[in-house]
N, C-alpha and C. Protein backbone atom coordinates (compact mmCIF):
# COMPACT_ATOMS: atom_id res chain seq x y z
N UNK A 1 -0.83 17.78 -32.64
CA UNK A 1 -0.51 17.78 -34.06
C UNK A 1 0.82 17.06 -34.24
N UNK A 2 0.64 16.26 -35.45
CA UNK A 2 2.03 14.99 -35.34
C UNK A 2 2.57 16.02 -36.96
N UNK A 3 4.03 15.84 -36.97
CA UNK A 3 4.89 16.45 -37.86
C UNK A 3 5.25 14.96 -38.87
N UNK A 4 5.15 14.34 -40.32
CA UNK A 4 5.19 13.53 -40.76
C UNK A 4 6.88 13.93 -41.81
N UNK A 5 7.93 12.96 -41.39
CA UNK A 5 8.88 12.84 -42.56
C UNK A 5 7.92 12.06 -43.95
N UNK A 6 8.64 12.97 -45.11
CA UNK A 6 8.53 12.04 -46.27
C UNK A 6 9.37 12.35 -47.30
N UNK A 7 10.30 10.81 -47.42
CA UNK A 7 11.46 11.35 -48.33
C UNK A 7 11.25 10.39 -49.87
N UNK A 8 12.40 10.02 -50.28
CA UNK A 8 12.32 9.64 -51.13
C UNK A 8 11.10 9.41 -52.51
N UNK A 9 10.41 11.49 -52.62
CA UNK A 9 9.26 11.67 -53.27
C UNK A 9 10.04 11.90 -54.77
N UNK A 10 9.30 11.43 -55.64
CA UNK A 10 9.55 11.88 -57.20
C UNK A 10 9.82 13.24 -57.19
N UNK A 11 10.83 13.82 -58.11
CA UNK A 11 10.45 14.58 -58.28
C UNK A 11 9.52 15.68 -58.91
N UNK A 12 9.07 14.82 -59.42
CA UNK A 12 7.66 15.75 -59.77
C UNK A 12 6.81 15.92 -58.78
N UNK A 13 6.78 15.52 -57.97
CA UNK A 13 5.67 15.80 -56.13
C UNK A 13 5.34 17.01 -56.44
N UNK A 14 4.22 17.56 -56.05
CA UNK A 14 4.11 18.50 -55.50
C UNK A 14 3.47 18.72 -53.84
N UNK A 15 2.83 20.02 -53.20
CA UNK A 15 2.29 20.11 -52.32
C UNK A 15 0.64 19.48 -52.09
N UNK A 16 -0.10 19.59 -53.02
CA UNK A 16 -1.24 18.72 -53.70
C UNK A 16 -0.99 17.26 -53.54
N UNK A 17 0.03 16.87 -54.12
CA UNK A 17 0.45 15.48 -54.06
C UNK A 17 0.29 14.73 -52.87
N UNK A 18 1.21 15.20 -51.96
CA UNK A 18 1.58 14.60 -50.58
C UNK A 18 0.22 14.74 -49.74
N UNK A 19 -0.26 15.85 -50.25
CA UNK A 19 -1.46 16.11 -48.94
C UNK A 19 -2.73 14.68 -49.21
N UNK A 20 -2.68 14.76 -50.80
CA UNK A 20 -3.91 13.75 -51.42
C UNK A 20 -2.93 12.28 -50.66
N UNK A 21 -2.17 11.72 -50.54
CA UNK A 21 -1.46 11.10 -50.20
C UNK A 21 -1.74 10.36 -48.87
N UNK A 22 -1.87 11.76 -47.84
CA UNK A 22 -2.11 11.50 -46.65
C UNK A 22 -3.35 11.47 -46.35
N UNK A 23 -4.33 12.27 -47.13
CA UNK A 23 -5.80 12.38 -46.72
C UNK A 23 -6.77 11.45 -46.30
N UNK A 24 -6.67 9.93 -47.17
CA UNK A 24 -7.42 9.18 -46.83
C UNK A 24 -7.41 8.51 -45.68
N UNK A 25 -6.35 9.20 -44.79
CA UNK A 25 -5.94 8.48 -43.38
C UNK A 25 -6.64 9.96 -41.90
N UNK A 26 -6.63 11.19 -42.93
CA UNK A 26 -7.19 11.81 -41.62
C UNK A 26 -6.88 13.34 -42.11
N UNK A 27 -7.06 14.21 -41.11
CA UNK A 27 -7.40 15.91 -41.77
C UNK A 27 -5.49 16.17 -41.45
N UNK A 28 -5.47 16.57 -43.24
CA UNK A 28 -3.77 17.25 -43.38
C UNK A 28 -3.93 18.52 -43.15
N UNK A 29 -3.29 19.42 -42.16
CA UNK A 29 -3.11 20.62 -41.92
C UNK A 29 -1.89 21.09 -42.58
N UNK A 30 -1.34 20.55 -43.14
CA UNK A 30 -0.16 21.06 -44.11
C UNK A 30 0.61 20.05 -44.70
N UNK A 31 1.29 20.08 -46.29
CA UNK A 31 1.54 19.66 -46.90
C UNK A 31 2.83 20.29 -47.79
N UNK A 32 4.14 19.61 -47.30
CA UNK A 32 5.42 20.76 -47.96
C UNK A 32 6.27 19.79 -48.72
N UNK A 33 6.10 20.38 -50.08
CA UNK A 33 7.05 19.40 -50.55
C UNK A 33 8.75 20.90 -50.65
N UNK A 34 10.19 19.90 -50.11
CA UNK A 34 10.93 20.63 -50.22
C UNK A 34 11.22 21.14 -51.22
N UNK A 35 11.94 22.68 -51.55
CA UNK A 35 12.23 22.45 -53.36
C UNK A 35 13.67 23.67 -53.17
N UNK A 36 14.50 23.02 -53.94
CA UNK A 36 15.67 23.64 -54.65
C UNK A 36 16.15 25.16 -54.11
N UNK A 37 16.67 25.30 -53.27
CA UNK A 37 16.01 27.89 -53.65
C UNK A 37 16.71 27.75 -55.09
N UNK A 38 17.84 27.32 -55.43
CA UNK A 38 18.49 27.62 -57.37
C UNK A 38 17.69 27.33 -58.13
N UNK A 39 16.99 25.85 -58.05
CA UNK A 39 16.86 25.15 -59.25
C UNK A 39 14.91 25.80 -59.11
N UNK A 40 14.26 24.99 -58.13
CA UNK A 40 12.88 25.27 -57.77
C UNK A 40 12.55 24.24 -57.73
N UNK A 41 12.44 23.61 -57.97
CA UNK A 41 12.55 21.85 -58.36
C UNK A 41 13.15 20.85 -57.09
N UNK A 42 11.97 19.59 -56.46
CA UNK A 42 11.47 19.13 -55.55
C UNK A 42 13.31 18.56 -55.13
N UNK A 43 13.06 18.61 -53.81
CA UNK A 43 14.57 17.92 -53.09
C UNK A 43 14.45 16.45 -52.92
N UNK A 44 13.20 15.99 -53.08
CA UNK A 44 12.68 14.78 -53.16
C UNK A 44 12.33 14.30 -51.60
N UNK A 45 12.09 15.15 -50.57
CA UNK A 45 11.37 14.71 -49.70
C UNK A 45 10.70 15.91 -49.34
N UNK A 46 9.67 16.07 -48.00
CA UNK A 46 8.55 16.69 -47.83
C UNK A 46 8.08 16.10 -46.24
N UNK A 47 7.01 17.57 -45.82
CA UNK A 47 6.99 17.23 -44.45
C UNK A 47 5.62 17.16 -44.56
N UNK A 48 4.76 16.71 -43.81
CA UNK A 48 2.89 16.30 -43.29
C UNK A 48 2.75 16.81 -42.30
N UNK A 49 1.34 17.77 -41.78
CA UNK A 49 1.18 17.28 -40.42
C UNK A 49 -0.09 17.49 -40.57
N UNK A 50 -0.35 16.21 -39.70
CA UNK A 50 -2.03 15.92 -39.42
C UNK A 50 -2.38 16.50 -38.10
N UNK A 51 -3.44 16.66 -37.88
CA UNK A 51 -4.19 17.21 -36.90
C UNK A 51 -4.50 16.68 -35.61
N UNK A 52 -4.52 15.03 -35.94
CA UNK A 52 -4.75 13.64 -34.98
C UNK A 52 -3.33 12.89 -35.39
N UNK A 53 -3.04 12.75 -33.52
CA UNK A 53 -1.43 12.07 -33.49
C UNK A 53 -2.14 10.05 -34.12
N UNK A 54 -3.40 9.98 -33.69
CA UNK A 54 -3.39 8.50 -33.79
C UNK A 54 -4.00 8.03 -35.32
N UNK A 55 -4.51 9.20 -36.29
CA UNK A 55 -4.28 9.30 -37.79
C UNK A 55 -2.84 9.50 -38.12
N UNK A 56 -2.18 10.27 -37.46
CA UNK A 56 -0.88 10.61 -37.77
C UNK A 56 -0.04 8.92 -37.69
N UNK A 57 -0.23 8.28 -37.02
CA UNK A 57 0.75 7.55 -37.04
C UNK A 57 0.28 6.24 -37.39
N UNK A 58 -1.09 5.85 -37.65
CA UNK A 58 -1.73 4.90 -38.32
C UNK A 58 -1.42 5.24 -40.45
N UNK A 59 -1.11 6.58 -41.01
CA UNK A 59 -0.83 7.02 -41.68
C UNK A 59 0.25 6.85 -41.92
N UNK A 60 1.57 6.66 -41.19
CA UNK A 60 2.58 6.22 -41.44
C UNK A 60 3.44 5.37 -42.07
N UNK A 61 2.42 4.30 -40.70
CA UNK A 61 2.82 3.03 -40.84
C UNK A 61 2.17 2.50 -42.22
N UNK A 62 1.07 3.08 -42.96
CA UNK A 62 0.09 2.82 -44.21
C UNK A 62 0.98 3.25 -45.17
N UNK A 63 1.89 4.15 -45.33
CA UNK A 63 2.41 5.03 -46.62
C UNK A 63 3.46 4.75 -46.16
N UNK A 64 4.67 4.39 -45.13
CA UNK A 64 5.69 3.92 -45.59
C UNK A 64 5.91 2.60 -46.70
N UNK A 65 6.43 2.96 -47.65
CA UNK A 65 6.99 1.49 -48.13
C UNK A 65 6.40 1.60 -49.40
N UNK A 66 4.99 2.61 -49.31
CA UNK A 66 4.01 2.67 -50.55
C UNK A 66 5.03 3.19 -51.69
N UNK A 67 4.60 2.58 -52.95
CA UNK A 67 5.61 3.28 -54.12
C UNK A 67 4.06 4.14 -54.34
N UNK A 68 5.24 5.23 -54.94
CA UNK A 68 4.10 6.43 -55.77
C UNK A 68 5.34 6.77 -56.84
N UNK A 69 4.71 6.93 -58.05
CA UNK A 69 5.18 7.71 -59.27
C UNK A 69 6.60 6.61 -59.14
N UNK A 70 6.62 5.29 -58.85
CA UNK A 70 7.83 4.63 -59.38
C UNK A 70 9.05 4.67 -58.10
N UNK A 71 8.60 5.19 -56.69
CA UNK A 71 9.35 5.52 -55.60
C UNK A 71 8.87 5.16 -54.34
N UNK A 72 9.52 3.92 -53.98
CA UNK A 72 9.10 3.72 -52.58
C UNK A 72 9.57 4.93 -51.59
N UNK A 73 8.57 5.60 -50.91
CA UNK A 73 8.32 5.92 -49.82
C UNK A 73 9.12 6.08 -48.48
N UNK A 74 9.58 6.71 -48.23
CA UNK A 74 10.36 6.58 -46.48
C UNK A 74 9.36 7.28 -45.91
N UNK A 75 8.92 6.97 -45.32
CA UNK A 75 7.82 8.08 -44.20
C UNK A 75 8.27 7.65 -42.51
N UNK A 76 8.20 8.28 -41.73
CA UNK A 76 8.32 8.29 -40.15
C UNK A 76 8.15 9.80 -39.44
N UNK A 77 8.11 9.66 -38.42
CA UNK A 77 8.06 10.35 -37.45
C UNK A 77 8.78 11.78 -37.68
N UNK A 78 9.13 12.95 -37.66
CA UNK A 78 9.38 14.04 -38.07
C UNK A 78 10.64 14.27 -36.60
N UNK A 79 11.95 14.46 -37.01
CA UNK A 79 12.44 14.82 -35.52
C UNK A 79 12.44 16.57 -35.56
N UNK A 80 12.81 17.09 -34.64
CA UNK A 80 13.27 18.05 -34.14
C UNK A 80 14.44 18.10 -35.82
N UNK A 81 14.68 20.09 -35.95
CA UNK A 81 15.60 20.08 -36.41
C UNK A 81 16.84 20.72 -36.10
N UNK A 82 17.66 19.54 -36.31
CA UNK A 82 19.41 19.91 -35.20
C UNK A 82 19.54 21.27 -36.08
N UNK A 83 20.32 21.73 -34.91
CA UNK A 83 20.99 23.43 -35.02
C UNK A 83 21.99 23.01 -36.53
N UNK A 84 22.40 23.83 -37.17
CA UNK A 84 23.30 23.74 -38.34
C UNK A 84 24.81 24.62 -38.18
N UNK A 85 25.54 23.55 -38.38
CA UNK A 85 27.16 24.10 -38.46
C UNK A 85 27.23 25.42 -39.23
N UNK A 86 28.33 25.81 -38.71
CA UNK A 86 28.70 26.95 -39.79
C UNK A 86 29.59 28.23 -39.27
N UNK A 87 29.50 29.04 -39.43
CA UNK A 87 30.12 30.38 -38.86
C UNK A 87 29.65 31.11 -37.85
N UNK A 88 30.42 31.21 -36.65
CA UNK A 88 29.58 32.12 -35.57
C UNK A 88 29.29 33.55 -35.68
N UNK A 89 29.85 33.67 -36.88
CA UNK A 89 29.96 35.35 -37.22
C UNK A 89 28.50 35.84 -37.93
């Protein structure tokens, strides 16, 4: 299972959105668009993951760059997420 970045989404995205997005490339097992905890309202990127690494990344390379709703697209590879600064307490 491949983990898909996707940033620079409208904010109006939703979870529906991104998944219809990715579908025509292969089976989405999940579809997250980020959102706000204050506001609720989209952070403007969102994560994918497909089921097949070689849909997963033929999907990529297809929807990076794509504009949707007036917004080109960043899509790539999903990294690991680094530990977060802060207080040891």
């Amino acid at each position: 299972m491949k983990k898909i970045y996707v940033g620079n989404l409208s904010f109006n995205s939703n979870d529906d959105d991104l998944a219809q997005t990715f579908a025509p490339y292969g089976e989405v097992t999940s579809a997250k668009v980020i959102l706000d905890r204050e506001t609720g309202r989209s952070r403007g990127f969102g994560f994918v993951e497909m089921s097949d690494d070689n849909a997963a990344m033929t999907a990529i390379q297809e929807v990076n760059g794509k504009e949707i709703d007036g917004r080109q697209l960043n899509v790539n590879e999903a990294r690991p997420r680094e530990p977060r600064g802060g207080s040891r307490w």
